[in-house]
Protein backbone atom coordinates (compact mmCIF):
# COMPACT_ATOMS: atom_id res chain seq x y z
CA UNK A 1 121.98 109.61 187.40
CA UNK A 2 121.97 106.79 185.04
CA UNK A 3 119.10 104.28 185.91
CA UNK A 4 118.88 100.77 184.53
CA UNK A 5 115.75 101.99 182.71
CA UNK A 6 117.60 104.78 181.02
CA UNK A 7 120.49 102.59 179.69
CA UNK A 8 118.27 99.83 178.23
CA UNK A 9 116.42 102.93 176.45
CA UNK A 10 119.53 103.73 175.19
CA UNK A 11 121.14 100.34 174.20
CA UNK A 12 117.59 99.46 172.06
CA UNK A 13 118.17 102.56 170.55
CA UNK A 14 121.22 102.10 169.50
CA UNK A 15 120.48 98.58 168.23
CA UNK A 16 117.59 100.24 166.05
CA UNK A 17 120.12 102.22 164.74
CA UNK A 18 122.42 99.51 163.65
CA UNK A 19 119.61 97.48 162.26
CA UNK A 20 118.51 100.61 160.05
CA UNK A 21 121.88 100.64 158.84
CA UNK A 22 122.70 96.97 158.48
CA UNK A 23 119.08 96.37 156.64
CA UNK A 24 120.54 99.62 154.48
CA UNK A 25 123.56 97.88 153.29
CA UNK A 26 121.69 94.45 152.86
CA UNK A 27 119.87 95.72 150.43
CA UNK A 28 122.42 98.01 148.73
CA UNK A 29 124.55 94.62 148.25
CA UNK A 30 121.70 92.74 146.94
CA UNK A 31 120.93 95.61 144.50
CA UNK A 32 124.59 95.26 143.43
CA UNK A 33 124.57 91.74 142.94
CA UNK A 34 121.91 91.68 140.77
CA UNK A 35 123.45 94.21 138.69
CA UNK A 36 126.55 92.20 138.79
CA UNK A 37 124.39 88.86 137.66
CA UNK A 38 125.61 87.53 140.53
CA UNK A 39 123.48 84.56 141.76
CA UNK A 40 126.19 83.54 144.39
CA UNK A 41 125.58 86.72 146.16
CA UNK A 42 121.85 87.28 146.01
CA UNK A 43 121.60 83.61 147.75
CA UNK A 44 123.80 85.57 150.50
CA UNK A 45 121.55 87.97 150.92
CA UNK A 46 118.41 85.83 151.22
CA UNK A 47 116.90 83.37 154.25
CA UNK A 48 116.97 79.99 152.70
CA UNK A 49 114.37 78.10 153.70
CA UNK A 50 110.84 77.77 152.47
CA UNK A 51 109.29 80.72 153.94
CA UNK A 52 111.22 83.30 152.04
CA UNK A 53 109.45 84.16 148.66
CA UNK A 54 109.31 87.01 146.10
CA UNK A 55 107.31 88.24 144.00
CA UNK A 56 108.76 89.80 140.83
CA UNK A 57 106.72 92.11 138.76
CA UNK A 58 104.63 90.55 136.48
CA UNK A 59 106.55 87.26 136.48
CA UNK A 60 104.22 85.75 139.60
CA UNK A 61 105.49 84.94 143.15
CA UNK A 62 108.05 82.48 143.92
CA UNK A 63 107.41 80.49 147.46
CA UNK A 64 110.76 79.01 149.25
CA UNK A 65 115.04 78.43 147.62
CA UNK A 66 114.17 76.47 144.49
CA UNK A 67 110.92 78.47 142.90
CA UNK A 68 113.45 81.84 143.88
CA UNK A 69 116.19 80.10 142.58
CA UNK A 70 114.07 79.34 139.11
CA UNK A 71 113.09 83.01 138.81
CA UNK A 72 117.07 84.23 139.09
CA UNK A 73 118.13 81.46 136.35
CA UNK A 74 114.87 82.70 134.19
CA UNK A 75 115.87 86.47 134.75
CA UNK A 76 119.73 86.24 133.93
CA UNK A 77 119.13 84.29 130.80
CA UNK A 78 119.73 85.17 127.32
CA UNK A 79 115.50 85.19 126.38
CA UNK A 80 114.27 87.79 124.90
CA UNK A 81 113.57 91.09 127.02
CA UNK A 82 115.94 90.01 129.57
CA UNK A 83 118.98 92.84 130.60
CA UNK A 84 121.73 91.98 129.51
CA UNK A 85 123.01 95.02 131.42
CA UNK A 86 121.58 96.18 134.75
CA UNK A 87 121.60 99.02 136.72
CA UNK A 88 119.47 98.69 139.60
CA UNK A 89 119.77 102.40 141.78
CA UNK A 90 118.00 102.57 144.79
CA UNK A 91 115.97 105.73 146.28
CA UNK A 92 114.47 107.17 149.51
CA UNK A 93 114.61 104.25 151.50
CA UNK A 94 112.00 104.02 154.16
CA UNK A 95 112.57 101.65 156.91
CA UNK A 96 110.58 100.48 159.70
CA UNK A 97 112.31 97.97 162.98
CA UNK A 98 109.88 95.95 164.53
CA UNK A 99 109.57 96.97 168.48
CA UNK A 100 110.86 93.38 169.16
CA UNK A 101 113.84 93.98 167.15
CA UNK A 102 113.33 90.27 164.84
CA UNK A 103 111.97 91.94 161.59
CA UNK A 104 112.13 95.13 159.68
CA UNK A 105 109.83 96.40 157.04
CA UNK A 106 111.53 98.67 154.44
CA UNK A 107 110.73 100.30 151.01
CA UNK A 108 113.13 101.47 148.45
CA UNK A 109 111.92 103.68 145.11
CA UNK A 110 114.01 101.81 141.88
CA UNK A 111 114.97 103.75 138.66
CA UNK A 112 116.38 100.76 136.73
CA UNK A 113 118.47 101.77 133.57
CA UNK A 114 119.17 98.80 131.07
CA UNK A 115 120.09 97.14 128.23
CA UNK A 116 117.31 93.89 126.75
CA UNK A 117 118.40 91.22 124.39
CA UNK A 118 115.93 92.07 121.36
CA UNK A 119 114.28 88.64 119.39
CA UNK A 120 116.83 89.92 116.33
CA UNK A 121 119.83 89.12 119.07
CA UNK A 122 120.58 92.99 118.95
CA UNK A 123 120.15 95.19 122.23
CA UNK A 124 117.67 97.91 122.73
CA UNK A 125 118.16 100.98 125.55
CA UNK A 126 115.85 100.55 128.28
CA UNK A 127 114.60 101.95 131.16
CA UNK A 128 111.80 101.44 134.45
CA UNK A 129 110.74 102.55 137.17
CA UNK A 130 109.57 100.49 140.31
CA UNK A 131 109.46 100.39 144.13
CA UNK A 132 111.00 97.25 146.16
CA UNK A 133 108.91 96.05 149.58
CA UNK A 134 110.53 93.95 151.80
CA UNK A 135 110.55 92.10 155.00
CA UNK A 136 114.07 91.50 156.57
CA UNK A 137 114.37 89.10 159.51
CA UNK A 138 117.03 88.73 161.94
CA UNK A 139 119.04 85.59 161.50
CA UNK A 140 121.49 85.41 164.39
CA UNK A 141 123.45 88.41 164.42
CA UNK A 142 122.57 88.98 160.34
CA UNK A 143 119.76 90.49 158.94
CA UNK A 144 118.34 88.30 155.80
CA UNK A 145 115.80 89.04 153.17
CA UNK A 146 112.99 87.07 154.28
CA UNK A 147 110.24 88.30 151.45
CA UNK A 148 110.57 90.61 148.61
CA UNK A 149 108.10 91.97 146.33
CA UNK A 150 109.18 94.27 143.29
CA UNK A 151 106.28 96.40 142.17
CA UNK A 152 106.77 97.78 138.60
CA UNK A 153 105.56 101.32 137.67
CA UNK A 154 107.05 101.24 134.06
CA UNK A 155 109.20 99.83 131.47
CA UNK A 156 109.74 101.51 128.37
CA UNK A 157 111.94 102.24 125.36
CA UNK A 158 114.45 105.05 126.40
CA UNK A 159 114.02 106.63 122.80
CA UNK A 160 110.06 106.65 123.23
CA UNK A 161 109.27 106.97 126.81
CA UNK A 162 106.59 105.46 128.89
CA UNK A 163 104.13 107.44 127.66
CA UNK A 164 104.11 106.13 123.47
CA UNK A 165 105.79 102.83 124.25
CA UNK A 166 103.50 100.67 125.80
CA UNK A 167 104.57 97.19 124.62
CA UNK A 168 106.45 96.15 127.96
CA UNK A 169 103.66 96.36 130.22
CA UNK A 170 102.96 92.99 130.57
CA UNK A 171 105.32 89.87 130.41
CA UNK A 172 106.10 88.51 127.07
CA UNK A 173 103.30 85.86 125.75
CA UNK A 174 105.42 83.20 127.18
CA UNK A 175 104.72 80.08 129.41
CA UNK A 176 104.65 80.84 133.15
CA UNK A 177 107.89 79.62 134.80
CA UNK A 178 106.91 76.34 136.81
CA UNK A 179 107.21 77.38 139.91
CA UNK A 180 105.16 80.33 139.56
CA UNK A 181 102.34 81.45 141.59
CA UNK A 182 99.36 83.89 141.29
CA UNK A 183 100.40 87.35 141.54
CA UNK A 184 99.16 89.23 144.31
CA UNK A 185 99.55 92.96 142.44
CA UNK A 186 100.38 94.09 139.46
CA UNK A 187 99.27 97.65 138.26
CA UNK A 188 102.01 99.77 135.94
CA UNK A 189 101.63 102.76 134.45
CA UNK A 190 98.59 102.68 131.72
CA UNK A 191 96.35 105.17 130.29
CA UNK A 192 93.69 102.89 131.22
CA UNK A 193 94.90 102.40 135.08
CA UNK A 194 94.69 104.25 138.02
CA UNK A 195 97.62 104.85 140.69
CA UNK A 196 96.13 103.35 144.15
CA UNK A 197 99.81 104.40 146.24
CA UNK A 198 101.22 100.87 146.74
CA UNK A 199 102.80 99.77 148.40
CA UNK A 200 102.79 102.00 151.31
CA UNK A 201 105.67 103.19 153.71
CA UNK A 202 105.82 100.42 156.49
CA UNK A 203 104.41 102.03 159.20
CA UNK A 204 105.49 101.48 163.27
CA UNK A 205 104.92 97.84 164.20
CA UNK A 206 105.76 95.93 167.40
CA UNK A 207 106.41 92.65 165.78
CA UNK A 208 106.07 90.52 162.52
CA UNK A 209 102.16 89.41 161.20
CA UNK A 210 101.15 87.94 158.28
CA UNK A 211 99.54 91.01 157.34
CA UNK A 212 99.91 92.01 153.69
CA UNK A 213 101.17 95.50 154.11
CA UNK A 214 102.97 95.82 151.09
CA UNK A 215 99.63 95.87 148.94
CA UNK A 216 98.06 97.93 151.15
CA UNK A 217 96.94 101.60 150.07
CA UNK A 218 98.30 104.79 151.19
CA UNK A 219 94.52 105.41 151.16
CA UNK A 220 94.11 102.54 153.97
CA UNK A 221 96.29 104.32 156.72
C-alpha cells in the first residue's frame, strides 16, 4: 500500500534529484560561457540583485550586479595576464540540497587551460588549477547562482610548471578594481604555504545560514 507519507518521500526525492541535476547543468553553462567570453550568459546564470557576490581569486570579492559586473569587464579585457583563450573544465562535482529544497551548496575541482595576453602583446601557454564553491538558490522554478567563490591552487607557465614558475601567484601590482572588497581567502600553492583543505565538501544542511562554509577546513568537520 501506498500511504500519503510514502509518496511525499518519494516526490522530495525526486525533486532532490532534479535539483542535483539542474544545479549540474547551471554550472556547466556558466563554465561555458565564460569560456565563450560571454557576459550575456553568465548574467543568465546569476541572481541579480545585491545579495549575490563572488569572490574571484586574488582579485577581492565583488558584493551585488554592478561590483560582479566590474570584475567580468576587468577579466575579459585585453590587460595584461588576462586569457585571451579559456578553457574552464570542471571536476568531481560535489553537491549538497538543502532539506528545505531553496538552496544548494556545491563544489566543483577546475583545471583551467589558457592562453594570457603577455605586456609585449604576444601570448604565453598557461595553465591552473582551482576549486569553485558555490551557493545556488531557487528562483521560481530556476536555480540561480546566488554566491560564488573561486579558490586558486595554481597558475603557472605550461613550459615551467608550478613548481619553478612562481610569478603568477599573486595579482599583478595593479590598482584594486573599485568595487573590490577584502578577500576572505587566498592561499595557492607556495613553497612557503601550507594546504589547510578548503574549501570543504558542503556537508548535509536543512536550510541556508550565513555560515561561511566555503572557508571552512576539512580539519573543522
Amino acid at each position: 500500500m501506498i500511504t500519503s507519507e510514502r509518496k511525499q518521500a518519494f516526490l522530495k526525492k525526486a525533486e532532490r534529484v532534479s535539483a542535483y541535476r539542474e544545479v549540474r547543468n547551471l554550472m556547466a553553462e556558466t563554465a561555458d560561457a565564460l569560456n565563450c567570453h560571454s557576459v550575456e550568459r553568465i548574467h543568465s546564470c546569476l541572481v541579480q540583485d545585491e545579495s549575490l557576490w563572488i569572490e574571484f581569486a586574488d582579485e577581492g570579492r565583488f558584493n551585488g550586479p554592478e561590483a560582479v559586473d566590474e570584475l567580468l569587464a576587468y577579466l575579459f579585457s585585453d590587460a595584461p595576464g588576462n586569457a585571451a583563450r579559456l578553457d574552464l573544465m570542471l571536476t568531481t562535482p560535489i553537491v549538497e540540497i538543502a532539506g528545505d529544497g531553496k538552496t544548494t551548496q556545491g563544489v566543483w575541482w577546475c583545471p583551467v587551460p589558457m592562453t594570457i595576453r603577455r605586456e609585449d602583446g604576444k601570448e604565453q601557454a598557461v595553465w591552473a588549477w582551482g576549486t569553485i564553491a558555490a551557493d545556488f538558490l531557487r528562483c521560481g522554478a530556476e536555480w540561480k547562482i546566488w554566491h560564488l567563490h573561486y579558490f586558486r591552487v595554481f597558475k603557472c607557465r605550461y613550459a615551467d610548471g608550478w613548481v619553478d614558475d612562481l610569478s603568477m601567484i599573486n595579482r599583478l601590482n595593479l590598482p584594486a578594481l573599485p568595487h573590490s572588497q577584502p578577500l576572505s581567502y587566498h592561499n595557492p600553492y607556495s613553497p612557503l604555504s601550507v594546504r589547510d583543505g578548503i574549501p570543504a565538501a558542503p556537508r548535509p544542511y536543512e536550510s541556508y545560514t550565513d555560515a561561511m562554509w566555503m572557508t571552512e577546513t576539512r580539519k573543522d568537520r
